[in-house]
C-alpha atoms as a PDB file:
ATOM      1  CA  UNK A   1       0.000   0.000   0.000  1.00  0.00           C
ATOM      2  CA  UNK A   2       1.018   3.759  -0.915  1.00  0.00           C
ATOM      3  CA  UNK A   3       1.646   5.676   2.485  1.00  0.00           C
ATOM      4  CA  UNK A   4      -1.227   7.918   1.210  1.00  0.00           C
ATOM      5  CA  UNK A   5      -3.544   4.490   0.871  1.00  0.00           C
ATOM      6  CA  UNK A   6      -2.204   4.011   5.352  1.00  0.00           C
ATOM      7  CA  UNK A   7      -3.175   7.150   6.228  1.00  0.00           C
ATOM      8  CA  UNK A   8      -6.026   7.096   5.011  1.00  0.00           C
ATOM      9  CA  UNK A   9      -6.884   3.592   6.509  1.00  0.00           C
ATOM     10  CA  UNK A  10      -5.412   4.676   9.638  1.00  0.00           C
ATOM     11  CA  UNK A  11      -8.207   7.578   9.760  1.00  0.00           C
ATOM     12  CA  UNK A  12     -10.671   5.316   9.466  1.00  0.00           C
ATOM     13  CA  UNK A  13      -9.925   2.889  11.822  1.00  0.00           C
ATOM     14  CA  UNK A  14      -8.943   5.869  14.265  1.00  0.00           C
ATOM     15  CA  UNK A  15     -12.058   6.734  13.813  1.00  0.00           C
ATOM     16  CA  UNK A  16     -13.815   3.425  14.723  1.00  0.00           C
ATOM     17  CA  UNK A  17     -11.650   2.808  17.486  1.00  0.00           C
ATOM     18  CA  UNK A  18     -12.570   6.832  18.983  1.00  0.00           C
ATOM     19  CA  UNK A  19     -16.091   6.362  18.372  1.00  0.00           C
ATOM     20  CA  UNK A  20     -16.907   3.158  19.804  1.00  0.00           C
ATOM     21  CA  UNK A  21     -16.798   3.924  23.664  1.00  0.00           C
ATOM     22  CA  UNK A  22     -18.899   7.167  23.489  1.00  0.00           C
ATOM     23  CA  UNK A  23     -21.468   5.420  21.358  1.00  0.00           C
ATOM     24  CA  UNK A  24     -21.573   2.972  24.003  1.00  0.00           C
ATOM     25  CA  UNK A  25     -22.056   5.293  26.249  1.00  0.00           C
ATOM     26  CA  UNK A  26     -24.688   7.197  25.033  1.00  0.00           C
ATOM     27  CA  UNK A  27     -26.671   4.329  23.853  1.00  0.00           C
ATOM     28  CA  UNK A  28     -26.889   2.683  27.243  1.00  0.00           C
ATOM     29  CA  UNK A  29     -27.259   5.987  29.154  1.00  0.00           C
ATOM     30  CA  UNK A  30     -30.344   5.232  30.780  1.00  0.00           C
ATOM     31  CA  UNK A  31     -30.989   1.430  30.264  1.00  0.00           C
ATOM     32  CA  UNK A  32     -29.575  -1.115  29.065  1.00  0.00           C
ATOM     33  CA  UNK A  33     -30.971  -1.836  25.799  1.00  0.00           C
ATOM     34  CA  UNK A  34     -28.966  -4.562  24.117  1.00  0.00           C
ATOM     35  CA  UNK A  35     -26.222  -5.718  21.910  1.00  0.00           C
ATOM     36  CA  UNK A  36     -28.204  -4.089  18.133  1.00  0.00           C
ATOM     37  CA  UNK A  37     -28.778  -0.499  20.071  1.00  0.00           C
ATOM     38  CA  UNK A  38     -25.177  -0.501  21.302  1.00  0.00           C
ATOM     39  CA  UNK A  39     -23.870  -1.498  17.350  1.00  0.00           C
ATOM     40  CA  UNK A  40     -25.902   0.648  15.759  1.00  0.00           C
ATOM     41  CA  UNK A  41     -25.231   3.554  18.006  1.00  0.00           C
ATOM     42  CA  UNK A  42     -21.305   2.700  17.004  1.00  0.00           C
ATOM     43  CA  UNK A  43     -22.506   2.549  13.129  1.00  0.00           C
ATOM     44  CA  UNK A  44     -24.508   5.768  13.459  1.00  0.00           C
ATOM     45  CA  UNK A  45     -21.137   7.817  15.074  1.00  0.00           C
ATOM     46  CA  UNK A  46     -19.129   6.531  12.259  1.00  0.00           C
ATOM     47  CA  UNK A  47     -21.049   7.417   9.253  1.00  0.00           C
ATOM     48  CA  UNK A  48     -21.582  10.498  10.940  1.00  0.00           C
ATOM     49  CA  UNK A  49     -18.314  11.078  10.705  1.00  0.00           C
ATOM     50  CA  UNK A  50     -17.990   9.539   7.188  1.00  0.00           C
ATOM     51  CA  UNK A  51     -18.280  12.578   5.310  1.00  0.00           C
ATOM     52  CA  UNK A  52     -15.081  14.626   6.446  1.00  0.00           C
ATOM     53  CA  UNK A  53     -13.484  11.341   5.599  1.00  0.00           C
ATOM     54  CA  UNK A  54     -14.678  11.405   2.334  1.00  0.00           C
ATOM     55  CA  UNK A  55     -13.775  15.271   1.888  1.00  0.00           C
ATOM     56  CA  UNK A  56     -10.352  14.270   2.720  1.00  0.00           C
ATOM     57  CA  UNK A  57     -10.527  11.708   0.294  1.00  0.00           C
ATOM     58  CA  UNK A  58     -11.307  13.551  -2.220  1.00  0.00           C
ATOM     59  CA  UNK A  59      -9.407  16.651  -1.496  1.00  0.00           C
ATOM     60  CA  UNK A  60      -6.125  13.962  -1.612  1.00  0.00           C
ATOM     61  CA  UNK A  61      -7.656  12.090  -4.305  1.00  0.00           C
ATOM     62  CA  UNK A  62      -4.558  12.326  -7.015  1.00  0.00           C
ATOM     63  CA  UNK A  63      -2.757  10.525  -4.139  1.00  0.00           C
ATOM     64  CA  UNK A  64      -5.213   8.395  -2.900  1.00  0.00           C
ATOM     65  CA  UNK A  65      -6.343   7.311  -6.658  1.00  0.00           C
ATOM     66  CA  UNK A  66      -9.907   6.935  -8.478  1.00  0.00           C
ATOM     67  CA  UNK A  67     -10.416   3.235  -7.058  1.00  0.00           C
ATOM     68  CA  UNK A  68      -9.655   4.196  -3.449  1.00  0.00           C
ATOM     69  CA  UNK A  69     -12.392   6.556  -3.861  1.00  0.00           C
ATOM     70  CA  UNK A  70     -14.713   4.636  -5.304  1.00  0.00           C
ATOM     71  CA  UNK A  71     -14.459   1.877  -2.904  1.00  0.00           C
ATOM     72  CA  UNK A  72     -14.922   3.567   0.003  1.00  0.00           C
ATOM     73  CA  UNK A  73     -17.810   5.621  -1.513  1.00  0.00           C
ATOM     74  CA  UNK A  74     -19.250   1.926  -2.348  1.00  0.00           C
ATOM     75  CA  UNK A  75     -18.602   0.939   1.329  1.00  0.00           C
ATOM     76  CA  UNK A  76     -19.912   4.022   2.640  1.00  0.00           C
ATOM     77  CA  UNK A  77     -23.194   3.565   0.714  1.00  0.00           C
ATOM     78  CA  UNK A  78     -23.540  -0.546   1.971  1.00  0.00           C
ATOM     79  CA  UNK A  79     -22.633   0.621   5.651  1.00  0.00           C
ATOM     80  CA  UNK A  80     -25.269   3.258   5.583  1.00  0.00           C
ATOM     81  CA  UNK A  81     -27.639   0.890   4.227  1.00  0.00           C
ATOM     82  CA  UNK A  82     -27.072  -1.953   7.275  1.00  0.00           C
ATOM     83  CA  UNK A  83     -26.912   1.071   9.701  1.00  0.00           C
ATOM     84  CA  UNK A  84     -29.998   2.336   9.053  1.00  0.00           C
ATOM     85  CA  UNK A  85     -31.464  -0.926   8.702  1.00  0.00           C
ATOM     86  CA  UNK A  86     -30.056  -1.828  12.295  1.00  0.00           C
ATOM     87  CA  UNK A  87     -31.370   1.678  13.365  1.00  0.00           C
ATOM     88  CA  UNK A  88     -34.395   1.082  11.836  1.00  0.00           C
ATOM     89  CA  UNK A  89     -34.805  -2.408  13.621  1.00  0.00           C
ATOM     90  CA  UNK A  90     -33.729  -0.725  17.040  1.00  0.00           C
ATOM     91  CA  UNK A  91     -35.999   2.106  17.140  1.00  0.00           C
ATOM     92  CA  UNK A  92     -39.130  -0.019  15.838  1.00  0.00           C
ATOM     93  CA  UNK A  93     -41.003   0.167  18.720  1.00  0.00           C
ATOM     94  CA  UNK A  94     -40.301   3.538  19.913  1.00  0.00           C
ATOM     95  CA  UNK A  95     -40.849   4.883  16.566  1.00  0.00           C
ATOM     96  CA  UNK A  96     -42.463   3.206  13.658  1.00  0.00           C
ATOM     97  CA  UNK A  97     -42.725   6.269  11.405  1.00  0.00           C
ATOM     98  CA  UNK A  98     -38.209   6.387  11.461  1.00  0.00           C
ATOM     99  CA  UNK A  99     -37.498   7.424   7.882  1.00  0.00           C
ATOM    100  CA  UNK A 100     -34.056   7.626   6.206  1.00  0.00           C
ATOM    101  CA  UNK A 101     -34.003  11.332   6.435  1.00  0.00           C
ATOM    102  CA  UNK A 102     -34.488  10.861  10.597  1.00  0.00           C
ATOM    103  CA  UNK A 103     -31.303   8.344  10.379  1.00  0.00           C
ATOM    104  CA  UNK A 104     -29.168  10.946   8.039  1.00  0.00           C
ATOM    105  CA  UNK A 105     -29.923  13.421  11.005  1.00  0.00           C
ATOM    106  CA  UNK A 106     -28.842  11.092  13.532  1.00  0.00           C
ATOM    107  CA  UNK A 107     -25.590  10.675  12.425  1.00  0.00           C
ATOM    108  CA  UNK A 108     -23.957  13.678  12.660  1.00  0.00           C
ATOM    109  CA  UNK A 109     -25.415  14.181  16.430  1.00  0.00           C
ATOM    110  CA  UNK A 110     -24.522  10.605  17.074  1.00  0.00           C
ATOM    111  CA  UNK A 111     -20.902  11.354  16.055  1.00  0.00           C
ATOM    112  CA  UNK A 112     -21.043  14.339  18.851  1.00  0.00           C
ATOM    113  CA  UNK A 113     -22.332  12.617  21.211  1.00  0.00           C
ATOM    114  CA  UNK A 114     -19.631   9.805  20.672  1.00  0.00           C
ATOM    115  CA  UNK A 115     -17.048  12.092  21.049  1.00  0.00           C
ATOM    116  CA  UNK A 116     -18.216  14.415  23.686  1.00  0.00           C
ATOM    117  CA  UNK A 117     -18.466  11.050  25.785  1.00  0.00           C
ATOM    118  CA  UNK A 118     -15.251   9.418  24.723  1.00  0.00           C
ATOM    119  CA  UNK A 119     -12.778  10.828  28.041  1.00  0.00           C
ATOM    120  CA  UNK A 120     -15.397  10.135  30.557  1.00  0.00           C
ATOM    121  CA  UNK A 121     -16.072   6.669  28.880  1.00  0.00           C
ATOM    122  CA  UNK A 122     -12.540   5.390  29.590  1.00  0.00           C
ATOM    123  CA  UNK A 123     -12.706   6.719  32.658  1.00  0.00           C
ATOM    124  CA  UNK A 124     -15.478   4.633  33.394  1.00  0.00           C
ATOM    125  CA  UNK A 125     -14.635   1.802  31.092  1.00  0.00           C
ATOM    126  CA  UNK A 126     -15.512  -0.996  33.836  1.00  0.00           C
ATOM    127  CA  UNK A 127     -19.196   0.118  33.520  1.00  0.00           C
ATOM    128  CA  UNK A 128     -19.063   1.112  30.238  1.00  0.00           C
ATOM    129  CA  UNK A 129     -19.743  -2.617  28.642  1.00  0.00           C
ATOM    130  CA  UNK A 130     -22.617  -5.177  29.210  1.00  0.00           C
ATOM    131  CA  UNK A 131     -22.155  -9.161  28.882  1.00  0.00           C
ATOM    132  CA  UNK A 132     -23.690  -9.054  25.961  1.00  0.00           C
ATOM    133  CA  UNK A 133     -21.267  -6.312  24.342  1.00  0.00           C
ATOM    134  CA  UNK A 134     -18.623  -8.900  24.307  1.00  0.00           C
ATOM    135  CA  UNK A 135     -18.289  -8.955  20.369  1.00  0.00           C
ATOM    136  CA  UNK A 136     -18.054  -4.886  20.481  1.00  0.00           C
ATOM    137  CA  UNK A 137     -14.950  -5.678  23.066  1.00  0.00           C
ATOM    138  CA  UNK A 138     -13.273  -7.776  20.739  1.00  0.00           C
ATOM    139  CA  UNK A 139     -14.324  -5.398  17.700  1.00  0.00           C
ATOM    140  CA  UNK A 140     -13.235  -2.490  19.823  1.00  0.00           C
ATOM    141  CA  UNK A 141      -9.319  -4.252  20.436  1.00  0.00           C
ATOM    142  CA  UNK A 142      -9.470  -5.673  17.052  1.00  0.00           C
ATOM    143  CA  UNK A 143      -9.534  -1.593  15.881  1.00  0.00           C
ATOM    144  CA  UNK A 144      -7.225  -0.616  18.095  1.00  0.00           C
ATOM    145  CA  UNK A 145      -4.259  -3.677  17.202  1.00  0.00           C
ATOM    146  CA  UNK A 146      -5.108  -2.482  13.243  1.00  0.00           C
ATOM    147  CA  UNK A 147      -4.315   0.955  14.443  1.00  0.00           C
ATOM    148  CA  UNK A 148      -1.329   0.093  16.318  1.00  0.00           C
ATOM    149  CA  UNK A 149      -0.650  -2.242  12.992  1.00  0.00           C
ATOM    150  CA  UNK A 150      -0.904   0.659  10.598  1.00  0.00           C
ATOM    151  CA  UNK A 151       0.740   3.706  12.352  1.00  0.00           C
ATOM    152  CA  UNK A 152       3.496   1.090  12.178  1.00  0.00           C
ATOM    153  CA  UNK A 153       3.928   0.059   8.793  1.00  0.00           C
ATOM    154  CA  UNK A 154       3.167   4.096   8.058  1.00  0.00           C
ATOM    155  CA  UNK A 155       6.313   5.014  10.081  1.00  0.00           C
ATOM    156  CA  UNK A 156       8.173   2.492   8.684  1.00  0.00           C
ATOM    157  CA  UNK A 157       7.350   3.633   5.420  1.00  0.00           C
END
């Protein structure tokens, strides 16, 4: 890979990695709700945050290349599409009449909220996680080892 091609990996699984314990957070803030709430609340922050990334992406494109581009706009568009499907799944009950236009709104907010919460998350990291978040743990350290992985091979490089 091009050290353009790492960076721009590395943002986006920065950005998962940031994201996830403040989504947490926030989606468990007053009950536990379960394991789809707490991944689509992680979703939601991400493709939220999605389109600076894809600004960037452009803005470096002659670096980054046409496919690059293209693939992450395809993986942006099947993300959003299982996100707001989850979302759509989650909030059901609360609110049948959720539209696509509710979840594009979401987003962005859930992307605050995910940050706003990420310091006092760690702090409280013990609490932070239910039994049944266990596959968000090892999603969460899986991130954070690619990270690791990638701001490697990018100073190497």
């Amino acid at each position: 890979m091009k050290r353009e091609q790492l960076k721009f990996l590395l943002i986006n699984l920065l950005a998962l990695a940031v994201l996830q314990p403040g989504a947490v957070a926030f989606a468990n803030f007053d009950a536990p709700y379960g394991f789809l709430k707490d991944l689509s609340a992680w979703l939601e922050a991400y493709i939220g945050v999605m389109p600076l990334i894809v600004i960037y992406a452009v803005w470096d494109r002659e670096k980054l290349g046409k496919k690059v581009i293209g693939g992450y706009l395809i993986f942006t568009a099947l993300l959003m599409s299982l996100s707001y499907y989850l979302s759509k799944l989650v909030v059901a009950d609360i609110n049948p009449s959720f539209s696509f236009k509710d979840f594009l709104i979401l987003c962005p907010v859930s992307t605050l909220l995910a940050l706003m919460l990420f310091i006092p998350s760690l702090v409280h990291i013990h609490r932070l996680y239910y039994s049944y978040d266990l596959p968000l743990v090892i999603a969460e350290l899986l991130v954070v080892l690619a990270v690791f992985l990638v701001y490697t091979k990018l100073r190497e490089s």
